[in-house]
C-alpha atoms as a PDB file:
ATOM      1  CA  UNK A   1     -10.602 -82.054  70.386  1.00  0.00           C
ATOM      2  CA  UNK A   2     -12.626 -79.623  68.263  1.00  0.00           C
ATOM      3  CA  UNK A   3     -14.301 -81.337  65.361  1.00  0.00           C
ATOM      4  CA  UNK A   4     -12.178 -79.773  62.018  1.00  0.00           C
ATOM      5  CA  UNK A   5     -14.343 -79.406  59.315  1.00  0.00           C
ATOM      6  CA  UNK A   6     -12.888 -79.195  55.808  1.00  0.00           C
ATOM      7  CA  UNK A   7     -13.470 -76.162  54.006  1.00  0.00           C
ATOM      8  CA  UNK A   8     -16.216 -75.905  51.270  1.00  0.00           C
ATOM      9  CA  UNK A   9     -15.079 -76.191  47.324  1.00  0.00           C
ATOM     10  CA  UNK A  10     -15.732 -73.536  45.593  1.00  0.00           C
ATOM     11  CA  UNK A  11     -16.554 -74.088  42.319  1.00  0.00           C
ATOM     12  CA  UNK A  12     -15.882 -71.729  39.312  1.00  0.00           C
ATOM     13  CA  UNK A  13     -18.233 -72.409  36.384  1.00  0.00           C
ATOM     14  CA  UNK A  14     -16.252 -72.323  33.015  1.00  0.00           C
ATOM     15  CA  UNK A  15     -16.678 -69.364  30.602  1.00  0.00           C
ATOM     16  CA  UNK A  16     -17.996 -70.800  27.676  1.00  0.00           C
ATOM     17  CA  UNK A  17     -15.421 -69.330  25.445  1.00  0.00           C
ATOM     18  CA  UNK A  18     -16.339 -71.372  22.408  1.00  0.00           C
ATOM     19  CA  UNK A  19     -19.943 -69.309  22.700  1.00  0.00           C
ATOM     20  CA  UNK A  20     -18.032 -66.005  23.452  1.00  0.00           C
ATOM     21  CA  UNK A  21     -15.602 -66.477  20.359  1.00  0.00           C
ATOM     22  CA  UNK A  22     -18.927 -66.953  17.673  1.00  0.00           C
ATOM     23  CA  UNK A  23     -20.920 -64.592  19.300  1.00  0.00           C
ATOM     24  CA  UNK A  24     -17.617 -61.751  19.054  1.00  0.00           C
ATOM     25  CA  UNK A  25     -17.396 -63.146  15.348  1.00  0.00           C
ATOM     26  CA  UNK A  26     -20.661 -62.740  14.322  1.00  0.00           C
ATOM     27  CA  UNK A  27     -20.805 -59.064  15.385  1.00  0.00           C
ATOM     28  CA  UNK A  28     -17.079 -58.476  13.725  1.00  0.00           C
ATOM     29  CA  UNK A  29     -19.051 -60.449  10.148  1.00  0.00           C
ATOM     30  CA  UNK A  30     -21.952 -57.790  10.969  1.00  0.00           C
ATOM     31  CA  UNK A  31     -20.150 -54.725  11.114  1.00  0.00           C
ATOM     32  CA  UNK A  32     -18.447 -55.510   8.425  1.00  0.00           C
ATOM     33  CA  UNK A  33     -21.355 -56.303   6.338  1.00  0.00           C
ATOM     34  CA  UNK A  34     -22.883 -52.732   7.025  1.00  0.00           C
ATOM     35  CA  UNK A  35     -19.812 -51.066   6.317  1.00  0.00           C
ATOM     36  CA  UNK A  36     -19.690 -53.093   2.888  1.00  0.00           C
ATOM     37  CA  UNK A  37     -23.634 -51.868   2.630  1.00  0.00           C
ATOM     38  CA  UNK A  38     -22.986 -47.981   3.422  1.00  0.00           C
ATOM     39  CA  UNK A  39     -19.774 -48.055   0.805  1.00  0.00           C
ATOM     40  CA  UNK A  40     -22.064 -48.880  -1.777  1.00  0.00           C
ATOM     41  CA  UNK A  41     -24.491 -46.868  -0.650  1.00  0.00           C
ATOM     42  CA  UNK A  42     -22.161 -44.240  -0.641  1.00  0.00           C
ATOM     43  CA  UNK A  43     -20.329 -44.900  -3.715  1.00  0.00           C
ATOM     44  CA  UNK A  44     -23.884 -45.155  -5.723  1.00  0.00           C
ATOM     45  CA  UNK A  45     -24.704 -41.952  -4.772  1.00  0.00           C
ATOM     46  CA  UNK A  46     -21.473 -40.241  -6.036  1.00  0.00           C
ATOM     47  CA  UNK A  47     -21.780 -42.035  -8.526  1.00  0.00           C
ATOM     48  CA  UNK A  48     -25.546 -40.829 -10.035  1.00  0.00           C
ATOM     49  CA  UNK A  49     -24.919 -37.603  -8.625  1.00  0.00           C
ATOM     50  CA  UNK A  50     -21.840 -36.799 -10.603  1.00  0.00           C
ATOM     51  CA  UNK A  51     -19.300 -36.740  -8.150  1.00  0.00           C
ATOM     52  CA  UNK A  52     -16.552 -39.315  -9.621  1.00  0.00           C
ATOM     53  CA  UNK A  53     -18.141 -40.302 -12.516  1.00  0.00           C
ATOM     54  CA  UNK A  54     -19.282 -36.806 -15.504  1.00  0.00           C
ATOM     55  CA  UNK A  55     -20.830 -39.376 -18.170  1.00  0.00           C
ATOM     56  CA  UNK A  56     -20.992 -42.853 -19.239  1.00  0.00           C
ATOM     57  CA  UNK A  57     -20.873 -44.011 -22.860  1.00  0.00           C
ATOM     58  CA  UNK A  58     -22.258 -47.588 -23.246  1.00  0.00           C
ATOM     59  CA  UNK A  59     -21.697 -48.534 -20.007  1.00  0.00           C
ATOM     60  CA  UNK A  60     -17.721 -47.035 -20.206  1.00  0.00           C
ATOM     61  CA  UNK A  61     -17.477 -44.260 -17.390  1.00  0.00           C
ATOM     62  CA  UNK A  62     -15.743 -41.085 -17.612  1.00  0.00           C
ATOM     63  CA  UNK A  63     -14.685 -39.642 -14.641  1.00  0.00           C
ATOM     64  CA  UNK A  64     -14.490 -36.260 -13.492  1.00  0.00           C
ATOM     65  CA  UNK A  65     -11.247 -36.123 -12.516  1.00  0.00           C
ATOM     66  CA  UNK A  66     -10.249 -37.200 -16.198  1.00  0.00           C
ATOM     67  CA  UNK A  67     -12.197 -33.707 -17.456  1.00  0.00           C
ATOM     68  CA  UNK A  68     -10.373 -31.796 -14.985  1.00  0.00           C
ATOM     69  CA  UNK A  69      -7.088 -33.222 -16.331  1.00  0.00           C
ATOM     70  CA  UNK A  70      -8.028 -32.115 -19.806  1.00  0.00           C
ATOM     71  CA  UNK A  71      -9.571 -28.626 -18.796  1.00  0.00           C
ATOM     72  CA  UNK A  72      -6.341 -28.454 -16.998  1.00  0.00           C
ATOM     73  CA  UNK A  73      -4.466 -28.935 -19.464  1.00  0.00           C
ATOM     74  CA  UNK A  74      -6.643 -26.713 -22.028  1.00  0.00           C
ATOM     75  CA  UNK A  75      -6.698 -23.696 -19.730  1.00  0.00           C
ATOM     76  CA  UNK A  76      -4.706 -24.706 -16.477  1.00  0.00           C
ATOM     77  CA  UNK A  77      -2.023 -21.622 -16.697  1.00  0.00           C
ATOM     78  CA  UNK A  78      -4.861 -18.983 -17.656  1.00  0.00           C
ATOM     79  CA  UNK A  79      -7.176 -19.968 -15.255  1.00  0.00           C
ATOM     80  CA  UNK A  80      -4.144 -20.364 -11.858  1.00  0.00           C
ATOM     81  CA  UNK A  81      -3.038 -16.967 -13.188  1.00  0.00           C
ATOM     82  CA  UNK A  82      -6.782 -15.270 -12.882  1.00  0.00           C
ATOM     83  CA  UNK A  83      -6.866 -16.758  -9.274  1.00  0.00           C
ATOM     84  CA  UNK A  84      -3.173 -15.582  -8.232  1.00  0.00           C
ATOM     85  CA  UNK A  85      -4.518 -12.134  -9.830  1.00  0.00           C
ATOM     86  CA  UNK A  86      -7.747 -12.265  -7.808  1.00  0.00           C
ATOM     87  CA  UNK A  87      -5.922 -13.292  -4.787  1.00  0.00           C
ATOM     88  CA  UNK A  88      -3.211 -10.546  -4.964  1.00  0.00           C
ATOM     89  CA  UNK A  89      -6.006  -7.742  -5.415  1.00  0.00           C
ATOM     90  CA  UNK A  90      -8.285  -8.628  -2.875  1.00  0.00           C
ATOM     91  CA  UNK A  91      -5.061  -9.154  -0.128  1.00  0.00           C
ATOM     92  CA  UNK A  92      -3.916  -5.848  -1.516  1.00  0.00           C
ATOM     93  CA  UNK A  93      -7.256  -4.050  -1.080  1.00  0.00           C
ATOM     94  CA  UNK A  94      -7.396  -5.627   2.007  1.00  0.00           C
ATOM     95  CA  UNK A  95      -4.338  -4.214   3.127  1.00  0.00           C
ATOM     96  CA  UNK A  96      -5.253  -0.599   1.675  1.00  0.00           C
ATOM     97  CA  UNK A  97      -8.604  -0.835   3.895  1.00  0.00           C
ATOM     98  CA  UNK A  98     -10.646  -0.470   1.112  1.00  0.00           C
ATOM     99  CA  UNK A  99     -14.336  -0.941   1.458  1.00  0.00           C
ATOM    100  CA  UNK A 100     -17.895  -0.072  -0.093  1.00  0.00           C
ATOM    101  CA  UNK A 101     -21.133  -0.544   0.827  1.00  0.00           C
ATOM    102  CA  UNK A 102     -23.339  -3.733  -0.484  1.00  0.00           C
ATOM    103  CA  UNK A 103     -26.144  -1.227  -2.003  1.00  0.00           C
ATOM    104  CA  UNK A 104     -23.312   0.026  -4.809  1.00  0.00           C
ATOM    105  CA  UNK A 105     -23.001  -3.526  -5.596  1.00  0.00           C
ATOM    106  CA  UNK A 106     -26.823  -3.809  -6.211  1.00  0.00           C
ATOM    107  CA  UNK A 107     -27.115  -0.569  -7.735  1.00  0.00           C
ATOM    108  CA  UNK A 108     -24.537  -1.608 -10.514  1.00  0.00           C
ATOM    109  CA  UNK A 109     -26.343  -4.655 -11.008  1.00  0.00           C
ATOM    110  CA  UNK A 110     -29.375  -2.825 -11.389  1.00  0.00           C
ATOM    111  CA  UNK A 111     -27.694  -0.444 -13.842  1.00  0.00           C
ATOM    112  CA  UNK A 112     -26.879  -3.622 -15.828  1.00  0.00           C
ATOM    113  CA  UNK A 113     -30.117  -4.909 -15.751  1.00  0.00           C
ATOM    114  CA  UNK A 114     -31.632  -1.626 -17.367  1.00  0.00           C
ATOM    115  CA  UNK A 115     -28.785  -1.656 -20.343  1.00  0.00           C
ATOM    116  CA  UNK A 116     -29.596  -5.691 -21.097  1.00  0.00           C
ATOM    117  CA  UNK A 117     -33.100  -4.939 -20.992  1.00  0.00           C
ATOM    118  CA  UNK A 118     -33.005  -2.169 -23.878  1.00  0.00           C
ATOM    119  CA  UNK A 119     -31.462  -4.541 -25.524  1.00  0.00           C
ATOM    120  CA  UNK A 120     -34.340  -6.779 -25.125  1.00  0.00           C
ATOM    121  CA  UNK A 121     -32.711  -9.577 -22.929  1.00  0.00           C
ATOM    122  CA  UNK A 122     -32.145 -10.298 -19.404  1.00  0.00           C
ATOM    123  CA  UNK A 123     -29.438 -10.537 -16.760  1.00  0.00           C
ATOM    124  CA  UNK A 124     -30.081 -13.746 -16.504  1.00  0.00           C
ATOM    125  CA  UNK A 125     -29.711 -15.086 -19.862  1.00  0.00           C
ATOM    126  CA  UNK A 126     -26.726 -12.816 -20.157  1.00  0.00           C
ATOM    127  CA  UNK A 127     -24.961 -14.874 -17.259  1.00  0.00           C
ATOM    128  CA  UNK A 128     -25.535 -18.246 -18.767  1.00  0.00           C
ATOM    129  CA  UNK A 129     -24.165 -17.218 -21.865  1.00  0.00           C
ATOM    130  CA  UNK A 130     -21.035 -16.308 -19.979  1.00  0.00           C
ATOM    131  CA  UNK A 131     -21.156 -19.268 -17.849  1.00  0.00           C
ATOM    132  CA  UNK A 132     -21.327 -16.916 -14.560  1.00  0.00           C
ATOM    133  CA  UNK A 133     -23.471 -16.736 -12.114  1.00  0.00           C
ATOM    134  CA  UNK A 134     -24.925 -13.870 -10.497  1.00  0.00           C
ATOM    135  CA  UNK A 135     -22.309 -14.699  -7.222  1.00  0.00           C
ATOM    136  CA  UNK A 136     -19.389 -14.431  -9.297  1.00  0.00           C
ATOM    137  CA  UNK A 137     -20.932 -11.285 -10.637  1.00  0.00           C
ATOM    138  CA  UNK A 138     -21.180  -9.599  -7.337  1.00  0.00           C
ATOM    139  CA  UNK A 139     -17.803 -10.388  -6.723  1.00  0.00           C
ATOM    140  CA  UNK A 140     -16.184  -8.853  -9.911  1.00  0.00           C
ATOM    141  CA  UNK A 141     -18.310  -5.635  -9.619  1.00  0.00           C
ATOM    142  CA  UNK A 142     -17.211  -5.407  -5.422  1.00  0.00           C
ATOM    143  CA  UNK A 143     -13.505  -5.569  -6.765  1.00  0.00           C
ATOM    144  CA  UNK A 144     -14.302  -3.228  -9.388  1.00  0.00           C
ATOM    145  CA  UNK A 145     -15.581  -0.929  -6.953  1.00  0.00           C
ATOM    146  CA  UNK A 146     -12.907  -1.106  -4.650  1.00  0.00           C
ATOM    147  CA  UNK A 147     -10.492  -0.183  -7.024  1.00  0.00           C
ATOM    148  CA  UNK A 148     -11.986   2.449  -8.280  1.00  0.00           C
ATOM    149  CA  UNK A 149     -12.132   3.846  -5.112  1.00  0.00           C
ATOM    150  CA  UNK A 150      -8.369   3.458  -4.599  1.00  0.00           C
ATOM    151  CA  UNK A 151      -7.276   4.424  -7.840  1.00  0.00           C
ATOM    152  CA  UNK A 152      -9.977   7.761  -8.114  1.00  0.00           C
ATOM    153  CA  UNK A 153      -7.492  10.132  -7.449  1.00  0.00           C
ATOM    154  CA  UNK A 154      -5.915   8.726 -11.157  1.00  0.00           C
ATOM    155  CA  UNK A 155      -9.240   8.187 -13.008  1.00  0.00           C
ATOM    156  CA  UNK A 156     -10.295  11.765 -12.838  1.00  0.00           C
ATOM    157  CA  UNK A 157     -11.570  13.241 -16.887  1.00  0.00           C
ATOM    158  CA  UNK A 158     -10.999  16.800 -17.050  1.00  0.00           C
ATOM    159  CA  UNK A 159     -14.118  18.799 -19.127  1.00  0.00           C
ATOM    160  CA  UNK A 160     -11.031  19.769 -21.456  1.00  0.00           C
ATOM    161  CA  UNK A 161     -10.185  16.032 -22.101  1.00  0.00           C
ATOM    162  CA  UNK A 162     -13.894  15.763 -23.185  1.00  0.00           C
ATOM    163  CA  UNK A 163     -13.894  18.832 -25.006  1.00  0.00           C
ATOM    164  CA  UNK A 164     -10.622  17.418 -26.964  1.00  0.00           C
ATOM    165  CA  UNK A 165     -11.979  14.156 -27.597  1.00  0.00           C
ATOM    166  CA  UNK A 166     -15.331  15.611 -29.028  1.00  0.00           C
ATOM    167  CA  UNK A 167     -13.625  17.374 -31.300  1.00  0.00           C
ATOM    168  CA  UNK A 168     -10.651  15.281 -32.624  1.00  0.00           C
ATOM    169  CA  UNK A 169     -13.170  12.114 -33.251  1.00  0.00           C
ATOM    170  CA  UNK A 170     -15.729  14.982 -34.677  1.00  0.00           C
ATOM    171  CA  UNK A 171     -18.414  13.560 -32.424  1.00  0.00           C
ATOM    172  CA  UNK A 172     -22.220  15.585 -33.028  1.00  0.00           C
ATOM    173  CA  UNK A 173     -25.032  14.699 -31.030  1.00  0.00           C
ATOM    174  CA  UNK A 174     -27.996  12.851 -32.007  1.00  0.00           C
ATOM    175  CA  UNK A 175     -30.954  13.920 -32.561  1.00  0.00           C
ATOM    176  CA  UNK A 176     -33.203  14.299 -29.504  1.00  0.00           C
ATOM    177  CA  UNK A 177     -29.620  14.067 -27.759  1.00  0.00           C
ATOM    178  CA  UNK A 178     -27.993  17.125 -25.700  1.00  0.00           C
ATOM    179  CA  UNK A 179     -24.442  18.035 -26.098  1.00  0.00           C
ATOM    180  CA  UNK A 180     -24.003  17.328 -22.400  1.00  0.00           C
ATOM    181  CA  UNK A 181     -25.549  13.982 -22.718  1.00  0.00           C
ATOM    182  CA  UNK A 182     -22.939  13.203 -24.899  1.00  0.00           C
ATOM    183  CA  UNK A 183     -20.185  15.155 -23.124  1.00  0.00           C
ATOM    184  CA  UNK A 184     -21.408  12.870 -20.099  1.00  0.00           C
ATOM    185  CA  UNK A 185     -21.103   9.523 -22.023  1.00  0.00           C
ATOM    186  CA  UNK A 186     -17.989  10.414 -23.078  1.00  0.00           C
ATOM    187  CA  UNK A 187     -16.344  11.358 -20.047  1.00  0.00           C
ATOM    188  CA  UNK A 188     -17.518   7.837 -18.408  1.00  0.00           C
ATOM    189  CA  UNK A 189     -15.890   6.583 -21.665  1.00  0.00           C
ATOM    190  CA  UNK A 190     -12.698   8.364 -20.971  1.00  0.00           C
ATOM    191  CA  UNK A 191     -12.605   7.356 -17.334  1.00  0.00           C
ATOM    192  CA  UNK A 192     -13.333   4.024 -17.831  1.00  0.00           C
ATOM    193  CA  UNK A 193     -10.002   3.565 -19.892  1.00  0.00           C
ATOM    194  CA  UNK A 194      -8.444   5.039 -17.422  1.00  0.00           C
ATOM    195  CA  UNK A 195      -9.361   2.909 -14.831  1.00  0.00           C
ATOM    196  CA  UNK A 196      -8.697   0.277 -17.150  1.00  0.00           C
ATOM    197  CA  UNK A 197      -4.938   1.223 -18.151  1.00  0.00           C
ATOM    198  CA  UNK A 198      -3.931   2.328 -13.854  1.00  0.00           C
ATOM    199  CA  UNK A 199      -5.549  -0.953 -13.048  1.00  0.00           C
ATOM    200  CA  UNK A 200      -3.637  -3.076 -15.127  1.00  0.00           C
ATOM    201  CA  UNK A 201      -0.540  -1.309 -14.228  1.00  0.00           C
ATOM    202  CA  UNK A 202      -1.007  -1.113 -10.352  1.00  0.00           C
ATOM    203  CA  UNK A 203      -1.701  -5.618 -10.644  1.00  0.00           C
ATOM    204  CA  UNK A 204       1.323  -5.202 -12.440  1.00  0.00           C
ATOM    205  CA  UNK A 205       3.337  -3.354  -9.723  1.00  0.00           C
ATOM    206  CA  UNK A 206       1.728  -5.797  -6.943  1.00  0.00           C
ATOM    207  CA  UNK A 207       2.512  -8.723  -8.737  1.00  0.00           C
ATOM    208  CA  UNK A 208       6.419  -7.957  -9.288  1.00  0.00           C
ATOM    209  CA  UNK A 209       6.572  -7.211  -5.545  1.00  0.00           C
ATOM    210  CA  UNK A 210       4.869 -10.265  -4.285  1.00  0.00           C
ATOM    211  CA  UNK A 211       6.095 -13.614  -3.714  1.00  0.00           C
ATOM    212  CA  UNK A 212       4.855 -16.260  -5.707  1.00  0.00           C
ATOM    213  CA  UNK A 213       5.654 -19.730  -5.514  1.00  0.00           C
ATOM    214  CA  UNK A 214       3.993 -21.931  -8.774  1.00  0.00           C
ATOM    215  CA  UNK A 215       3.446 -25.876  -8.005  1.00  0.00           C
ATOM    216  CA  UNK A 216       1.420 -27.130 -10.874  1.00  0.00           C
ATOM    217  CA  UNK A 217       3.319 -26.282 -14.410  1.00  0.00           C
ATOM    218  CA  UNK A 218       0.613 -26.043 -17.485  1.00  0.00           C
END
């Protein structure tokens, strides 16, 4: 008879769960400890930069969201009207295919420059005491632009318009001032009221056709 010889044991070494289990909760502890580290990290640096917090008084925070609540409710409805405006205008324009070059844009500010500086100030200064900046700047004087461009056909100043204004206000020029330097000034003058009245009424016509949905009552 063959000699029968008894299969070998094969032993499986336990998995040392109870190391496993500490070593799995002491990562879980240290993830959560950096996550508690970059949160305050985080929240510090909102914090001195003026992200949630716009002052403290003694200690007492006020938060930025509590000044846009109040400027909301100071000048909510004015200002959410001026963007649906803006809004309206440039989708309008948009739609009309109305567009200028970027060198008008700096050649009006460059005009503007010139008139502050007789008056002995500068752009600059003039911004910050409208609290603009020169971006927001560029952007009225591109929609200005753009508008007179698709309301010139109504703008136009006849030299008999000038002629009649000159005379019923009993304008006389300067001295060291031409008549047609002053018939020029005027008929700017004249045309710029005109732009300002067909402007008015053409946001007025856009606006009554559009559809406007208001979420936020002031």
């Amino acid at each position: 008879m063959e000699n029968i010889t008894a299969p070998e044991t094969v032993v499986v070494p336990q998995e040392k769960t109870g190391y496993m289990n500490f070593k799995f909760k002491k990562s879980k502890l240290l993830l959560i400890a950096l996550g508690t580290a970059v949160l305050a990290v985080v929240l510090a640096l909102l914090f001195s930069n003026g992200f949630l917090v716009a002052a403290t008084v003694n200690g007492s925070p006020i938060s930025r969201l509590a000044v846009i609540q109040d400027l909301e409710k100071q000048g909510g409805k004015q200002a959410l009207e001026a963007m649906v405006d803006k809004k309206l205008i440039e989708t309008e324009l948009s739609k009309n295919g109305i567009t200028i070059e970027m060198n008008a844009v700096d050649t009006k500010i460059k005009e503007i420059e010139a008139g502050v500086a007789t008056q002995g100030g500068t752009l600059e200064d003039a911004l910050a005491s409208q609290g603009m900046t020169m971006e927001q700047l560029r952007e009225q004087i591109e929609t200005q632009l753009k508008l007179e461009k698709l309301l010139a056909t109504k703008v136009q100043v006849s030299s008999e318009e000038v002629d009649v204004y000159i005379t019923e206000n009993k304008i006389t020029p300067p001295k060291d001032v031409s008549l047609e330097e002053v018939k020029t000034q005027v008929g700017e003058q004249l045309k710029q009221e005109k732009f300002q009245t067909e402007a008015q009424k053409w946001v007025a016509d856009i606006t009554e056709k559009a559809n406007i949905k208001y979420y936020a009552n002031y």
